[in-house]
N, C-alpha and C. Protein backbone atom coordinates (compact mmCIF):
# COMPACT_ATOMS: atom_id res chain seq x y z
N UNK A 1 -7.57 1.36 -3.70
CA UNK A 1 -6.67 0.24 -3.53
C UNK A 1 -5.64 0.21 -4.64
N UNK A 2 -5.80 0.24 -5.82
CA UNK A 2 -4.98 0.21 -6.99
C UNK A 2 -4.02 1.71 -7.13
N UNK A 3 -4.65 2.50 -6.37
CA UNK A 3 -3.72 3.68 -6.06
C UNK A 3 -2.41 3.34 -5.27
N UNK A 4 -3.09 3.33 -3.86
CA UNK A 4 -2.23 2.52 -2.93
C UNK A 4 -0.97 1.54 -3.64
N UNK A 5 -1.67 0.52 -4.23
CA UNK A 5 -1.03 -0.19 -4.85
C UNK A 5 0.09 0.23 -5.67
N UNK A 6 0.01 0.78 -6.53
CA UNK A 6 1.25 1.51 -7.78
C UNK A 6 1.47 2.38 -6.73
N UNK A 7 1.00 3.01 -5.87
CA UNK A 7 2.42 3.84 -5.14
C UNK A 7 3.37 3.04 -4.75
N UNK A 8 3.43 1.91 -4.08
CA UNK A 8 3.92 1.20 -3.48
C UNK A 8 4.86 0.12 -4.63
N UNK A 9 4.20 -0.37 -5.20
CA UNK A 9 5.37 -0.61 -6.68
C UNK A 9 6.06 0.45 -6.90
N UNK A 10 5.57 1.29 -7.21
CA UNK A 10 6.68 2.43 -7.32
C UNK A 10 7.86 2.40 -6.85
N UNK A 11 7.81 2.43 -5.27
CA UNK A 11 8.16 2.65 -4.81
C UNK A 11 9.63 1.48 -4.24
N UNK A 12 8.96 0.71 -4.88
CA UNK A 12 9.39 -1.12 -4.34
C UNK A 12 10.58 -1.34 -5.98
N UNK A 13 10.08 -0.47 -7.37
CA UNK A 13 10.72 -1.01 -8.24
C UNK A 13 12.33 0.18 -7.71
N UNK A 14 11.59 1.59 -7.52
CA UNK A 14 12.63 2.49 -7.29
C UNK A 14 13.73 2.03 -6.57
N UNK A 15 13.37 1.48 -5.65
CA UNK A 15 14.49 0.27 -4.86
C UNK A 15 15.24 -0.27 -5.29
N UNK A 16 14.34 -1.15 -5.71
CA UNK A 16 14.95 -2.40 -6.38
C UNK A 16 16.40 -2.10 -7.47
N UNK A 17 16.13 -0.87 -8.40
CA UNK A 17 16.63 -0.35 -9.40
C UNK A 17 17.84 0.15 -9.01
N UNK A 18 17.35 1.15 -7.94
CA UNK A 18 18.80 1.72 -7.51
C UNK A 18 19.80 0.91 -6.48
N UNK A 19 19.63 -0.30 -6.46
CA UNK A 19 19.98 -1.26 -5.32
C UNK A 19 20.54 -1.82 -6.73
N UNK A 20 20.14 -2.48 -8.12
CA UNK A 20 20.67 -2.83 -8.75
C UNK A 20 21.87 -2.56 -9.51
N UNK A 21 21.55 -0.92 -9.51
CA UNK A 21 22.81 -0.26 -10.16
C UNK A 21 24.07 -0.24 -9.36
N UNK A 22 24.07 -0.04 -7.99
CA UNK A 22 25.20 -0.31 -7.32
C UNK A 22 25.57 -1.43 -6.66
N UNK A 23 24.85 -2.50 -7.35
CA UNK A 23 25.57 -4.02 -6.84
C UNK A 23 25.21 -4.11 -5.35
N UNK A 24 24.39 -3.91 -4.83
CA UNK A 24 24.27 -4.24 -3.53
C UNK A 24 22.66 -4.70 -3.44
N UNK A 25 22.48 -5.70 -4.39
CA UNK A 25 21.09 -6.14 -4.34
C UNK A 25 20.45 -7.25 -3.14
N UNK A 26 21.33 -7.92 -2.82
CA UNK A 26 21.50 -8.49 -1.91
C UNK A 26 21.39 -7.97 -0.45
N UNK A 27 21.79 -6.63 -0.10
CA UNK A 27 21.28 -6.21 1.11
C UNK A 27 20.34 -5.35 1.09
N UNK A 28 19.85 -5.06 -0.02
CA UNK A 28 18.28 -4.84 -0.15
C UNK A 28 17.16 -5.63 0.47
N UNK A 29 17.11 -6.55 0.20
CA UNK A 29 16.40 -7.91 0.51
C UNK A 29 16.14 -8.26 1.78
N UNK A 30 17.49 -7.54 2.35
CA UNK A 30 17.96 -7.86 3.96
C UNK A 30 16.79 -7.03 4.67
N UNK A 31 16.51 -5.79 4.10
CA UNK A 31 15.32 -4.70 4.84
C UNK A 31 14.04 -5.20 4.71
N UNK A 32 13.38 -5.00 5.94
CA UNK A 32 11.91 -5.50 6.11
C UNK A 32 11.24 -5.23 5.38
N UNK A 33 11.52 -3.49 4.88
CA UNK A 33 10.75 -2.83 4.55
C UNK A 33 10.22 -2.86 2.88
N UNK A 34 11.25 -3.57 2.44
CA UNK A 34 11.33 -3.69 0.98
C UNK A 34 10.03 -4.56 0.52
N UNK A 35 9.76 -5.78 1.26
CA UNK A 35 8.89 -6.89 2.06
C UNK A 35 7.95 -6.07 1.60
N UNK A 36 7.59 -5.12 2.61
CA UNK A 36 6.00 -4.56 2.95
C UNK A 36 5.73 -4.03 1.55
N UNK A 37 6.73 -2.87 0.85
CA UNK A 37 6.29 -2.14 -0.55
C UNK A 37 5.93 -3.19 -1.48
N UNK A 38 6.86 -4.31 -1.45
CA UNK A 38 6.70 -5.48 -2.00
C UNK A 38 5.10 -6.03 -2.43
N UNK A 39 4.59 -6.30 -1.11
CA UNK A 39 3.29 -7.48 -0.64
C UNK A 39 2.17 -5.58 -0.95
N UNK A 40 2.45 -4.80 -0.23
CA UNK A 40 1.20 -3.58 -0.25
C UNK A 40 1.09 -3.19 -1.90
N UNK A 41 2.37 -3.58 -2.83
CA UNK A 41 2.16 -2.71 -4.00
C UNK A 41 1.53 -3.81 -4.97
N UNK A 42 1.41 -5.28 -4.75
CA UNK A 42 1.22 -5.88 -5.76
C UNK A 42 -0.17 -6.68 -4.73
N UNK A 43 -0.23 -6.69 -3.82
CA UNK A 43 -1.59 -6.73 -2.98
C UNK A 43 -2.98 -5.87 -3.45
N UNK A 44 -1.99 -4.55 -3.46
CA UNK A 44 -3.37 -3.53 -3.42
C UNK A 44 -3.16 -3.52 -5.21
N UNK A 45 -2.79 -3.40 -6.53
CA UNK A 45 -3.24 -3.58 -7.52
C UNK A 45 -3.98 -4.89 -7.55
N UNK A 46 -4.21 -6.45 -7.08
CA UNK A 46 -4.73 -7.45 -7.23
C UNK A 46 -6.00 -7.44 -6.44
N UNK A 47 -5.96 -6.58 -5.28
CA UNK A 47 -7.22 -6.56 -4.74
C UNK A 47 -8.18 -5.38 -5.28
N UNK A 48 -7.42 -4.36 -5.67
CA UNK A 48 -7.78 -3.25 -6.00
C UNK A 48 -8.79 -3.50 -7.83
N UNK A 49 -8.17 -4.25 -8.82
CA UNK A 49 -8.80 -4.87 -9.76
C UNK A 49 -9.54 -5.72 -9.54
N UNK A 50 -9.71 -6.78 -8.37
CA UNK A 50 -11.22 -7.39 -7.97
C UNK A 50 -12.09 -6.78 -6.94
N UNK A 51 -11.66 -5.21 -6.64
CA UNK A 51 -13.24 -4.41 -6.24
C UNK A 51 -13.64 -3.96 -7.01
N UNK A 52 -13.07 -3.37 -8.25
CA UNK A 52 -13.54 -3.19 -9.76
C UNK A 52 -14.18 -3.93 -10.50
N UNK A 53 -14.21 -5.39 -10.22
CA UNK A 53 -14.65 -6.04 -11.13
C UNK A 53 -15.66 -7.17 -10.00
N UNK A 54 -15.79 -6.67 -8.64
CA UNK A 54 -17.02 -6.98 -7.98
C UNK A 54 -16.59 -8.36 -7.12
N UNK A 55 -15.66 -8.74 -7.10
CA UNK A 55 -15.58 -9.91 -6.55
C UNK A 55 -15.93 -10.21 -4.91
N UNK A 56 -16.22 -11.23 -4.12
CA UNK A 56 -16.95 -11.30 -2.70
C UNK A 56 -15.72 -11.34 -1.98
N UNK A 57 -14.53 -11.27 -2.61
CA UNK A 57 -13.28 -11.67 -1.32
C UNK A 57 -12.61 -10.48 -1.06
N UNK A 58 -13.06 -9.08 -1.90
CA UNK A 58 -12.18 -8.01 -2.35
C UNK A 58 -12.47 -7.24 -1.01
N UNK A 59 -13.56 -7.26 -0.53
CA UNK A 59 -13.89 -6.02 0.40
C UNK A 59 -13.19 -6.78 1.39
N UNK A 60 -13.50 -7.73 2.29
CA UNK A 60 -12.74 -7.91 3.50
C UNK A 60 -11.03 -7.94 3.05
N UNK A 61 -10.44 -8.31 1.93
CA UNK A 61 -9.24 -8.61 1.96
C UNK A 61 -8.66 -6.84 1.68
N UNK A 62 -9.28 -5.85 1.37
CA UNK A 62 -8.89 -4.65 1.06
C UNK A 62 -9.22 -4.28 2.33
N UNK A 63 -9.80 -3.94 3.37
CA UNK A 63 -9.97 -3.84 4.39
C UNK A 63 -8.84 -4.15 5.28
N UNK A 64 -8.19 -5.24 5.45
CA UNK A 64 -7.60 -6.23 6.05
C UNK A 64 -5.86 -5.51 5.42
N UNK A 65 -6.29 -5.40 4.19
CA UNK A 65 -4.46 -4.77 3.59
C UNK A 65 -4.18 -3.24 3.95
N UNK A 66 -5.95 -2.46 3.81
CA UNK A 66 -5.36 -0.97 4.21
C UNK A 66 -5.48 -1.08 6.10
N UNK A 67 -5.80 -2.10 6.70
CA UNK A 67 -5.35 -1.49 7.98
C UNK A 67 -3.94 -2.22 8.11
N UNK A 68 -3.31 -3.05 7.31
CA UNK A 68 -1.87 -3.47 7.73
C UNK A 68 -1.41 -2.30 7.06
N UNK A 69 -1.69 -1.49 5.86
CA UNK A 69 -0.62 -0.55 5.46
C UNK A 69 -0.75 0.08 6.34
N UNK A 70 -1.75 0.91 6.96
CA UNK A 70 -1.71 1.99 8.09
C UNK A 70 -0.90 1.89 8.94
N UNK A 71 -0.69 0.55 9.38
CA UNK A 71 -0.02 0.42 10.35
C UNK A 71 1.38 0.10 10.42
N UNK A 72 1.39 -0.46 9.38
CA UNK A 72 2.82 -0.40 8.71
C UNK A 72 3.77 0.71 8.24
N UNK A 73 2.65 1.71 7.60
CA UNK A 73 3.63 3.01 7.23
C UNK A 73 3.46 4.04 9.26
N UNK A 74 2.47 3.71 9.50
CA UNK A 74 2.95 4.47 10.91
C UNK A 74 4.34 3.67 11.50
N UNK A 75 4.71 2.87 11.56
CA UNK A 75 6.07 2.02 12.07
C UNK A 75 6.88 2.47 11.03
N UNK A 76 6.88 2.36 9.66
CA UNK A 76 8.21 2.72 9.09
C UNK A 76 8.46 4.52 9.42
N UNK A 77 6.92 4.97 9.73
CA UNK A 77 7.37 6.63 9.81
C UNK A 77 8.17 6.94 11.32
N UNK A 78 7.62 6.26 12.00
CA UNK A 78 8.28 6.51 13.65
C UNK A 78 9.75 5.80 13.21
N UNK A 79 10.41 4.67 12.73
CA UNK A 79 11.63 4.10 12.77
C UNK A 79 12.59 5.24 11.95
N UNK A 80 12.00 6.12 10.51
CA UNK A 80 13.08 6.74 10.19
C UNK A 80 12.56 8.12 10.21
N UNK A 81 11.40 8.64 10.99
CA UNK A 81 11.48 10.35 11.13
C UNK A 81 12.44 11.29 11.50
N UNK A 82 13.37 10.56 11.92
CA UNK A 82 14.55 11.40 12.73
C UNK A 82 15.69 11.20 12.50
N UNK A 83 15.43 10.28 10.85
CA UNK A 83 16.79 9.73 10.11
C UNK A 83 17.38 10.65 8.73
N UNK A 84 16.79 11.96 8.59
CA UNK A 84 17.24 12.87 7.84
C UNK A 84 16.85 12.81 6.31
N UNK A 85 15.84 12.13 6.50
CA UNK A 85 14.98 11.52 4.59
C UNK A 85 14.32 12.75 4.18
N UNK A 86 14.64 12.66 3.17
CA UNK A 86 14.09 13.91 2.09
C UNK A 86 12.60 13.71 2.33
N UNK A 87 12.17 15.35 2.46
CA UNK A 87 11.01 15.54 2.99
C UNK A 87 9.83 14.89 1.89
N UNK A 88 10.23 15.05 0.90
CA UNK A 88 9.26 13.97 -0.38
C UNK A 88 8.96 12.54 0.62
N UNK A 89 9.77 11.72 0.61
CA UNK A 89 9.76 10.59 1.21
C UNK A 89 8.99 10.20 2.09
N UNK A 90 8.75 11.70 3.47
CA UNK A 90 8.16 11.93 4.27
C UNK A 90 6.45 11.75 4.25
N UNK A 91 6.95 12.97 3.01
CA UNK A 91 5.21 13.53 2.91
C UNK A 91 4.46 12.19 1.61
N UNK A 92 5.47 11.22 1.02
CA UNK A 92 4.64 10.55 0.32
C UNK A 92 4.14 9.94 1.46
N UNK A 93 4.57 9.36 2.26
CA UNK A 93 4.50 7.78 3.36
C UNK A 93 2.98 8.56 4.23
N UNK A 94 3.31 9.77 4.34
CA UNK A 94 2.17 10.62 5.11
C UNK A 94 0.77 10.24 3.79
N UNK A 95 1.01 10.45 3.16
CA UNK A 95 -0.28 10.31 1.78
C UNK A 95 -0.52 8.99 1.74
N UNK A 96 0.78 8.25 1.54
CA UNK A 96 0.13 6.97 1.37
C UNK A 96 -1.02 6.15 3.25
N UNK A 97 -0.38 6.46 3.88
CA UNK A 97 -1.08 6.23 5.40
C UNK A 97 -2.34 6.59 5.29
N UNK A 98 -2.93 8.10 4.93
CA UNK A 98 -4.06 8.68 4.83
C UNK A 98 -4.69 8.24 3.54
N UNK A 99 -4.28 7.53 2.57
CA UNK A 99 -4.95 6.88 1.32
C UNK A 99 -5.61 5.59 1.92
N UNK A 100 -4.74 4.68 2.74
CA UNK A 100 -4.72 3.33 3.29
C UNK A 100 -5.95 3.96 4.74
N UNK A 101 -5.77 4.55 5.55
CA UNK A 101 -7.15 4.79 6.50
C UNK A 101 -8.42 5.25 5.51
N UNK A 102 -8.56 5.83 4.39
CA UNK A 102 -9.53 6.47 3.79
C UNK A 102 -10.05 5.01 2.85
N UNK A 103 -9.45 4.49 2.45
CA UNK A 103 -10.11 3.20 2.14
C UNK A 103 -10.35 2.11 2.71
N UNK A 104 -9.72 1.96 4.18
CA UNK A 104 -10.38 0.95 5.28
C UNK A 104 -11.63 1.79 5.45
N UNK A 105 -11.73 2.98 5.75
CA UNK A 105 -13.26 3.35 6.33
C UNK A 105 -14.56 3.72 5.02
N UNK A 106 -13.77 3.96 3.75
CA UNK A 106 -14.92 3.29 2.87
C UNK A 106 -15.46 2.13 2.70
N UNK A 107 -14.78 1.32 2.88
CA UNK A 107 -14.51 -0.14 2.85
C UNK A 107 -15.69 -0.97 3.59
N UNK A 108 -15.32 0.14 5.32
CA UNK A 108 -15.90 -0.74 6.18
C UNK A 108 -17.43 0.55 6.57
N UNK A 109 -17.42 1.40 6.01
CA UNK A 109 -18.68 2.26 6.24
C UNK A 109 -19.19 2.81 4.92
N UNK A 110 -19.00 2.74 4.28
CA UNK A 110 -19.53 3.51 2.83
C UNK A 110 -19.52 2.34 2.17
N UNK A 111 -19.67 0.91 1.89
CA UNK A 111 -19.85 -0.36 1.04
C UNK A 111 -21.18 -0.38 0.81
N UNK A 112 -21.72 -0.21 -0.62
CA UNK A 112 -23.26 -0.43 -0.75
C UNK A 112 -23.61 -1.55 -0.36
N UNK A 113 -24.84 -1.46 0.33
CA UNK A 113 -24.92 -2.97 0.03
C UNK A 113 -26.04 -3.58 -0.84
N UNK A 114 -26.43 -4.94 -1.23
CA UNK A 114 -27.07 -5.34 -2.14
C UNK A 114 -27.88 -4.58 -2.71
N UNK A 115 -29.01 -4.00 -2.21
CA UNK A 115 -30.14 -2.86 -2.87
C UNK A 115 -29.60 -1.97 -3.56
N UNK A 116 -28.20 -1.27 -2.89
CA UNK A 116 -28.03 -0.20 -3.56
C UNK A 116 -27.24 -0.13 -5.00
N UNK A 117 -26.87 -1.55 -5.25
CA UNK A 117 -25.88 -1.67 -6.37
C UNK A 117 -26.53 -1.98 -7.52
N UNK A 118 -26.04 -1.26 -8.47
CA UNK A 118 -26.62 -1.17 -9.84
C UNK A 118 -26.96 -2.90 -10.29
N UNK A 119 -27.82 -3.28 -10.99
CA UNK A 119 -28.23 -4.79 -11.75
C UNK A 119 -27.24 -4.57 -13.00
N UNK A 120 -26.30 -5.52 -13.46
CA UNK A 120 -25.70 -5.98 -14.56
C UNK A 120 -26.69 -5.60 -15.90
């Protein structure tokens, strides 16, 4: 999750930055998509530091964020695959999708449960 997460800041400040330098910060804002890097990059570091630190709301709400990223980066990949984006761009959104399914299905099949977790 905290992976997920800083990719997606990353990705959300890279924006932001180069949207700043040429004065057009304002129609940045205008894209949906800015939204999603937005909520997935500072989502998945906040959820991602309370599965680390054990909390009861972390697993369903990490669950719940990597199947909206999945599904979210499959929609942003179908809207610009055929829009001429540097293949980086491509193949991150491809990594980040397969990061976001690989931690819904730990999430929701590999979660110890009570017995198996270490005592404080």
């Amino acid at each position: 999750m905290t992976v997920l997460g800083l990719m997606h800041v990353g990705w959300f400040t890279s924006n932001l930055l180069a949207a700043w330098s040429t004065a057009i910060l304002e129609q940045l804002f205008a894209q949906v998509w800015v939204y999603a890097d937005m909520s997935f990059g500072f989502g998945g570091v906040f959820i991602g530091v309370g599965l680390l630190r054990g909390a009861r709301w972390a697993r369903v709400s990490g669950i719940v964020l990597c199947l909206l990223a999945v599904f979210s980066n499959s929609l942003w990949f179908i809207e610009y695959y055929d829009q001429g984006l540097p293949r980086l761009v491509l193949v991150g959104t491809a990594f980040a999708t397969l990061l976001a399914a690989l931690g819904a299905y730990l999430l929701l099949f590999r979660w110890p449960t009570p017995d198996e977790r270490p005592s404080p």
